[in-house]
PDB file of N, CA and C in Angstrom:
ATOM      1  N   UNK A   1      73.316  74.850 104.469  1.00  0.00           N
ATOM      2  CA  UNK A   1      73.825  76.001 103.766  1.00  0.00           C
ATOM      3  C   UNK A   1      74.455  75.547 102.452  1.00  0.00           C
ATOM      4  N   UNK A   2      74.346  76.632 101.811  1.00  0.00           N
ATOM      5  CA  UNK A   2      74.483  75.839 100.176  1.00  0.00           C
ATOM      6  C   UNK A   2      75.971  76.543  99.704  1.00  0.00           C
ATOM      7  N   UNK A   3      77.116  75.089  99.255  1.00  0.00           N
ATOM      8  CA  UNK A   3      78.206  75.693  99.039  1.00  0.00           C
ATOM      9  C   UNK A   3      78.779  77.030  97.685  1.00  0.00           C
ATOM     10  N   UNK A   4      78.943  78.036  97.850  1.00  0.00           N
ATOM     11  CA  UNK A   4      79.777  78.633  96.801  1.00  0.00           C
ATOM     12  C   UNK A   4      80.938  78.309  96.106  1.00  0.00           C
ATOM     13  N   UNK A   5      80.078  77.729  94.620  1.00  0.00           N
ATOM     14  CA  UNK A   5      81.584  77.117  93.862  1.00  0.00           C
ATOM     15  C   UNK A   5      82.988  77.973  93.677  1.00  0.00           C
ATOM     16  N   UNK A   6      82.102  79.460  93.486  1.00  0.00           N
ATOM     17  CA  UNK A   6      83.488  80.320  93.084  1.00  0.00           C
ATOM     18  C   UNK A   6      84.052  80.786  94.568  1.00  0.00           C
ATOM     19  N   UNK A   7      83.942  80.933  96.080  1.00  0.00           N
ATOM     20  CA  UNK A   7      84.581  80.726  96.706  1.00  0.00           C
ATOM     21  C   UNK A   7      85.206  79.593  97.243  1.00  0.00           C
ATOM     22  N   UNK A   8      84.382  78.353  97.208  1.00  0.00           N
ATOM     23  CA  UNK A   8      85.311  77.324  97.497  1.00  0.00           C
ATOM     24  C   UNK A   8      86.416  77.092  96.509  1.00  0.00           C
ATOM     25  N   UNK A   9      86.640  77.345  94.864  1.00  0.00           N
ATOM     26  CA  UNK A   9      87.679  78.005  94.272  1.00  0.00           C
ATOM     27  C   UNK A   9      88.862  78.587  94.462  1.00  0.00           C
ATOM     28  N   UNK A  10      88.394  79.965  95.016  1.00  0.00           N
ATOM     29  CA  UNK A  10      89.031  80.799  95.717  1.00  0.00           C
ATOM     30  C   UNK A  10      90.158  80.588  96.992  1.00  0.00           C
ATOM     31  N   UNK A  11      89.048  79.898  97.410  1.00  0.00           N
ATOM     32  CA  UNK A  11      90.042  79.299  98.570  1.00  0.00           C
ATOM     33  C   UNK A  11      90.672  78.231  98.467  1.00  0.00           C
ATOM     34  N   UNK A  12      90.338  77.343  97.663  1.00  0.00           N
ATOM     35  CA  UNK A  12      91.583  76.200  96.957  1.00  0.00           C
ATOM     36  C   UNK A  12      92.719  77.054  96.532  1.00  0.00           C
ATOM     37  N   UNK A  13      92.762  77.791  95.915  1.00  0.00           N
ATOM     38  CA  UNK A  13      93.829  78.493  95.147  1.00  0.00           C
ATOM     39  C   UNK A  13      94.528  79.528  96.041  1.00  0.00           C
ATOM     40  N   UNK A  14      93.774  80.013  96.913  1.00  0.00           N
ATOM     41  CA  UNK A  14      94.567  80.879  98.088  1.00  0.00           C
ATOM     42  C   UNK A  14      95.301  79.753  99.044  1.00  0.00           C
ATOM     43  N   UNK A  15      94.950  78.311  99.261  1.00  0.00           N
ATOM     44  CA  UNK A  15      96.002  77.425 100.040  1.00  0.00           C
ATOM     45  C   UNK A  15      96.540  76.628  99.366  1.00  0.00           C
ATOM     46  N   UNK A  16      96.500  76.888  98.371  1.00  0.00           N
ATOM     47  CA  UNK A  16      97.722  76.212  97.243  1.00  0.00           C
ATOM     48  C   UNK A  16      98.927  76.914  97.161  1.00  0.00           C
ATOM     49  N   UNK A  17      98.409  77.981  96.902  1.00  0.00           N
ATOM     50  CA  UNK A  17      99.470  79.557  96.921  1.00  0.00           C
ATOM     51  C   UNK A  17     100.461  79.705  98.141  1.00  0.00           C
ATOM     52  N   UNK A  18      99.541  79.994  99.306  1.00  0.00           N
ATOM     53  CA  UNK A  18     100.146  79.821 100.524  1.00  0.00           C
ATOM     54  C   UNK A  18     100.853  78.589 100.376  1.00  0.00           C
ATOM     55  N   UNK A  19     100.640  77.522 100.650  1.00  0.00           N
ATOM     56  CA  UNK A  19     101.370  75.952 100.914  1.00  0.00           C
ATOM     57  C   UNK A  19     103.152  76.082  99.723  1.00  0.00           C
ATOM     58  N   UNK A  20     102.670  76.339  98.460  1.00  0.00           N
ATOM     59  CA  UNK A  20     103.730  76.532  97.965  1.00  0.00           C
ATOM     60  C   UNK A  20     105.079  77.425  98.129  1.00  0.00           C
ATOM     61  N   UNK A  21     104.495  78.241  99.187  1.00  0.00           N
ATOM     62  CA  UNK A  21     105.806  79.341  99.811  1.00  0.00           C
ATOM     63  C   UNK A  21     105.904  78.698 101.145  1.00  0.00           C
ATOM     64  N   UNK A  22     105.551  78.070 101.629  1.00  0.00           N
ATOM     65  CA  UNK A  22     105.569  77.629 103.332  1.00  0.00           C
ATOM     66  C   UNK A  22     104.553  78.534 104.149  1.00  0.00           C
ATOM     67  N   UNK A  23     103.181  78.948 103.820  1.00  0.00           N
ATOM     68  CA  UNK A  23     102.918  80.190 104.374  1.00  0.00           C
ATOM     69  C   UNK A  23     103.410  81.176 104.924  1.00  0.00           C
ATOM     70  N   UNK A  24     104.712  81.680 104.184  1.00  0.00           N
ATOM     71  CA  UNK A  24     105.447  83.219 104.009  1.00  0.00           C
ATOM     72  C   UNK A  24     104.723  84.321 103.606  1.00  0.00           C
ATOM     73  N   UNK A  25     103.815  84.644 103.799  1.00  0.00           N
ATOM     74  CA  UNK A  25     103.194  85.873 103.128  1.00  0.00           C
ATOM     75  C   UNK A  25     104.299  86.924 102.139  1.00  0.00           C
ATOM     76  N   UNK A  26     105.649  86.792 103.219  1.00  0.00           N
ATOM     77  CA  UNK A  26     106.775  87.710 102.559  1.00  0.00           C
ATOM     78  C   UNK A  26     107.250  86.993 101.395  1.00  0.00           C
ATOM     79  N   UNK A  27     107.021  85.729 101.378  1.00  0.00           N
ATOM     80  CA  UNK A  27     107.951  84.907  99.950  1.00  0.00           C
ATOM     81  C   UNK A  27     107.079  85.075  98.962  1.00  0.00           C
ATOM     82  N   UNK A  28     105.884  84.765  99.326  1.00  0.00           N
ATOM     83  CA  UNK A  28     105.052  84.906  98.324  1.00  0.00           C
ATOM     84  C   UNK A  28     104.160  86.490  97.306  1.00  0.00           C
ATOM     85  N   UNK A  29     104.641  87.673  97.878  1.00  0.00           N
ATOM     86  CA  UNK A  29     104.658  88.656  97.427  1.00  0.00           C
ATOM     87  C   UNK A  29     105.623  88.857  96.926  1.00  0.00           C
ATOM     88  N   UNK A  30     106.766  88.915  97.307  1.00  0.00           N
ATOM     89  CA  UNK A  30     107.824  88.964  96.123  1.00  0.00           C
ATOM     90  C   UNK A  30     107.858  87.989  95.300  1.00  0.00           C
ATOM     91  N   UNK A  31     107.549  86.748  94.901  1.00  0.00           N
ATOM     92  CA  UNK A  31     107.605  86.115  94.058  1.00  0.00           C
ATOM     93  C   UNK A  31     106.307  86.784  93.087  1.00  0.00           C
ATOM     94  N   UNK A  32     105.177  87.389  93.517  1.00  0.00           N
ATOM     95  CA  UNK A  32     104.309  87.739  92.830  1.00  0.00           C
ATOM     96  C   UNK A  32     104.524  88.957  91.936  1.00  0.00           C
ATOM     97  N   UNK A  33     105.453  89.785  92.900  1.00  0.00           N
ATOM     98  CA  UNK A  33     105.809  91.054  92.159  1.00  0.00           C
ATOM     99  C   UNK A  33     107.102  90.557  91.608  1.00  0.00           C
ATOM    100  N   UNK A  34     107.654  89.552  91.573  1.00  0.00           N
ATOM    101  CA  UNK A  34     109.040  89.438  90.169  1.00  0.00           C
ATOM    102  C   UNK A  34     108.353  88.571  89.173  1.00  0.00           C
ATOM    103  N   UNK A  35     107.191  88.160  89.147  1.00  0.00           N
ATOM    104  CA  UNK A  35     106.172  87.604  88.106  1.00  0.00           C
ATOM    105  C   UNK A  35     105.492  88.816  87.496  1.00  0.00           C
ATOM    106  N   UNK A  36     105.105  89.806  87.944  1.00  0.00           N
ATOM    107  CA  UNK A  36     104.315  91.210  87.787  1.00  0.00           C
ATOM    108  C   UNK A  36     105.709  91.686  86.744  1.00  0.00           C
ATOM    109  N   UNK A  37     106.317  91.539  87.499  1.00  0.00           N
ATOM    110  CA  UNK A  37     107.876  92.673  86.697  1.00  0.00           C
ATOM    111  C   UNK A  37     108.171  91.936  85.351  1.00  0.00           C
ATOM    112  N   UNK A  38     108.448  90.176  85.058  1.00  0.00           N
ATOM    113  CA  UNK A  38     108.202  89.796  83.945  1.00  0.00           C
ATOM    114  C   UNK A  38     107.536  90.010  82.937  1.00  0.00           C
ATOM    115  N   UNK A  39     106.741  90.177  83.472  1.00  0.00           N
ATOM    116  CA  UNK A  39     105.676  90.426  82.556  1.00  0.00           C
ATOM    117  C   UNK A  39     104.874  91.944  81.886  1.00  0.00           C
ATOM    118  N   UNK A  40     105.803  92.961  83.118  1.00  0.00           N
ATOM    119  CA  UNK A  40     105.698  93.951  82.314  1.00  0.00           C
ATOM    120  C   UNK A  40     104.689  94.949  82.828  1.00  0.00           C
ATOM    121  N   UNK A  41     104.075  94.625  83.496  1.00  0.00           N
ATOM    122  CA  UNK A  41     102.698  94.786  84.772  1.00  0.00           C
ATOM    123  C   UNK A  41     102.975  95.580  85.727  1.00  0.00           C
ATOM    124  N   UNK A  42     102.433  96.638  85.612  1.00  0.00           N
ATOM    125  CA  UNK A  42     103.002  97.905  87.023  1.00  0.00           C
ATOM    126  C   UNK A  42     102.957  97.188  88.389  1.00  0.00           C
ATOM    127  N   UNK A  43     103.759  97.332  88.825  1.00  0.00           N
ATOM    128  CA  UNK A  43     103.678  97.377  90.244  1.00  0.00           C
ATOM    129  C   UNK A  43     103.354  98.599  91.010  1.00  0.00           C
ATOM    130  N   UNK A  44     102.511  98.234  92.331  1.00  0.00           N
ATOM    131  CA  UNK A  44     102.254  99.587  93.300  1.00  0.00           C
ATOM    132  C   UNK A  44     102.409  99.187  94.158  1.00  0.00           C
ATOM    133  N   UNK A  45     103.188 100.447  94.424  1.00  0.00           N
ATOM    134  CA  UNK A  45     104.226 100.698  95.841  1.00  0.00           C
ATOM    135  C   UNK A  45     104.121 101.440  96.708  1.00  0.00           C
ATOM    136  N   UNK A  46     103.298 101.193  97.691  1.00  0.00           N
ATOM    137  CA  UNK A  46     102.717 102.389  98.490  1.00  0.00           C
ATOM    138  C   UNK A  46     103.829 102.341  99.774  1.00  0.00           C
ATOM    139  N   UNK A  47     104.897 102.031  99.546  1.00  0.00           N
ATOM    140  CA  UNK A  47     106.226 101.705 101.048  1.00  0.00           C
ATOM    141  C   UNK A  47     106.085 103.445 101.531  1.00  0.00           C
ATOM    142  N   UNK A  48     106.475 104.220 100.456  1.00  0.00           N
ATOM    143  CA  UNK A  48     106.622 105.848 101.299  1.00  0.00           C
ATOM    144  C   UNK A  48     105.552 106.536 100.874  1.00  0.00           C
ATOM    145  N   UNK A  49     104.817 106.505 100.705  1.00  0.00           N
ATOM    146  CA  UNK A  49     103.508 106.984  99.870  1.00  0.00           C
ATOM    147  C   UNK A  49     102.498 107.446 101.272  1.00  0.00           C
ATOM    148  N   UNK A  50     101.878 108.304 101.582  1.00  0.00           N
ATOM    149  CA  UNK A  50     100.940 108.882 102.423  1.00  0.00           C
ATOM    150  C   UNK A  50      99.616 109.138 102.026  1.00  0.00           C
ATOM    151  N   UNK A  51      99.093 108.149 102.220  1.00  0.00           N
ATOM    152  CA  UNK A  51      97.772 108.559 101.694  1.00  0.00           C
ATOM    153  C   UNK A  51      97.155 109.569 102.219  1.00  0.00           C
ATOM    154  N   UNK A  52      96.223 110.355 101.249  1.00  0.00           N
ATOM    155  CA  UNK A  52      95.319 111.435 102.062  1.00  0.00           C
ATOM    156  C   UNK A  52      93.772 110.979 101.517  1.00  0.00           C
ATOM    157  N   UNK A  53      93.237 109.998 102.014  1.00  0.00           N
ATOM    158  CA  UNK A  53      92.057 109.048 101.585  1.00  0.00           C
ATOM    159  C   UNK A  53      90.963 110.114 103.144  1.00  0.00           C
ATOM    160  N   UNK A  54      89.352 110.768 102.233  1.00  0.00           N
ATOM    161  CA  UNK A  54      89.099 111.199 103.254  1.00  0.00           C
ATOM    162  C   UNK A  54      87.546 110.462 103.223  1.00  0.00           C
ATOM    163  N   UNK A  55      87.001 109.648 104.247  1.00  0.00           N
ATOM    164  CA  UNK A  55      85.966 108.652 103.417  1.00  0.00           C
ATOM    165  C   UNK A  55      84.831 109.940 103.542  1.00  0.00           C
ATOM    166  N   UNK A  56      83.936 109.750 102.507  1.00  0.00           N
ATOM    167  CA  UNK A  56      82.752 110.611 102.215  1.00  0.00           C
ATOM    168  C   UNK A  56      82.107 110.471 103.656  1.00  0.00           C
ATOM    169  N   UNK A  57      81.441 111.458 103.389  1.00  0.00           N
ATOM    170  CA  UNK A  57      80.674 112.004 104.427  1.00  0.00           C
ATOM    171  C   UNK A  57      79.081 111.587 104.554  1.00  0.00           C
ATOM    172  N   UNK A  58      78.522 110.795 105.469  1.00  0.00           N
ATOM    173  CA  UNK A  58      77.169 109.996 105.765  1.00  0.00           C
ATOM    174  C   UNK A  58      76.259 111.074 105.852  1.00  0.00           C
ATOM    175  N   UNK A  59      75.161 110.416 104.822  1.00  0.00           N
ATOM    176  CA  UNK A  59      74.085 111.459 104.449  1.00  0.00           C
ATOM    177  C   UNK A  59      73.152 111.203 105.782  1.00  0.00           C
ATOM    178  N   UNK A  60      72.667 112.447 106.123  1.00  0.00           N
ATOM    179  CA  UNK A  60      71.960 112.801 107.045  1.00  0.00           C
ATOM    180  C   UNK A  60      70.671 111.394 106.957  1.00  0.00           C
ATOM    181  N   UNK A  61      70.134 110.558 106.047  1.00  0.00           N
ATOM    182  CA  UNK A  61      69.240 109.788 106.251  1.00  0.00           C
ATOM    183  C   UNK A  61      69.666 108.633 107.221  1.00  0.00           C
ATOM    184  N   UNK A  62      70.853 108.080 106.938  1.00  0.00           N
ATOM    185  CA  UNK A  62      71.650 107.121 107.406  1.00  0.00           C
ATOM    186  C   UNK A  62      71.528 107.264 109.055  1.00  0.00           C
ATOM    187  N   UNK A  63      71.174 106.397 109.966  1.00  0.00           N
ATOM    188  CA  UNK A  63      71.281 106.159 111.137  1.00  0.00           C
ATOM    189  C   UNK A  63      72.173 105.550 111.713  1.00  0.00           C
ATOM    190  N   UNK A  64      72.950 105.894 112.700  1.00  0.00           N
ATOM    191  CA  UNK A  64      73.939 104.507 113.369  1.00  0.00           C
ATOM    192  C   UNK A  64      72.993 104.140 114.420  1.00  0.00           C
ATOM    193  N   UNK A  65      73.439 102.752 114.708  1.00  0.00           N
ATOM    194  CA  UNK A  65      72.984 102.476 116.086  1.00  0.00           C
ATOM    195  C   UNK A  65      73.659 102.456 116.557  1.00  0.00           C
ATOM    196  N   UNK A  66      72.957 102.989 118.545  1.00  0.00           N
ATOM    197  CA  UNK A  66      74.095 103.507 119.483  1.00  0.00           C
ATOM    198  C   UNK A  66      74.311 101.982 120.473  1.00  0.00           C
ATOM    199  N   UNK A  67      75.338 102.315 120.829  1.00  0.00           N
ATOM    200  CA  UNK A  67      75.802 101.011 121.843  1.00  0.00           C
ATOM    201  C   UNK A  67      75.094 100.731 123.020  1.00  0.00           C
ATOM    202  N   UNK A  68      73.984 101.589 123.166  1.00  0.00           N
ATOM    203  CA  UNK A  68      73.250 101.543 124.246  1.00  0.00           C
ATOM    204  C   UNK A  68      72.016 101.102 123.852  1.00  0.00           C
ATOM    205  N   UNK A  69      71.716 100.825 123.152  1.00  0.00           N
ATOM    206  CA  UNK A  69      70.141 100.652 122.614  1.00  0.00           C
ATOM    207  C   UNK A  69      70.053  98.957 122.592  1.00  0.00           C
TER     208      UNK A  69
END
């Protein structure tokens, strides 16, 4: 199998990221959003926010397959 440079990238830089907070997911979002806030960069804040997301509706061509088949 043939490697992907821009994900093996990706994932260097996602465990660099991680490693540098102790893998805190929580340290490392706030450090991202008081870097965002420096700089001036909206932040989104969906803490009380309710989404009303309704996913489109599957066109009659579309088949599922059933769990029995």
């Amino acid at each position: 199998m043939a490697t992907d440079l821009i994900l093996t990238e990706v994932h260097r830089v996602k465990d660099a990221m991680a490693a540098k907070y102790g893998y805190d997911a929580r340290r490392q979002v706030k450090s991202l959003q008081r870097s965002q806030k420096r700089s001036g960069g909206k932040s989104v804040d969906f803490s009380g926010e309710k989404l009303d997301y309704q996913p489109p509706a599957a066109s009659p061509s579309v088949r599922r397959k059933s769990a029995n088949v």
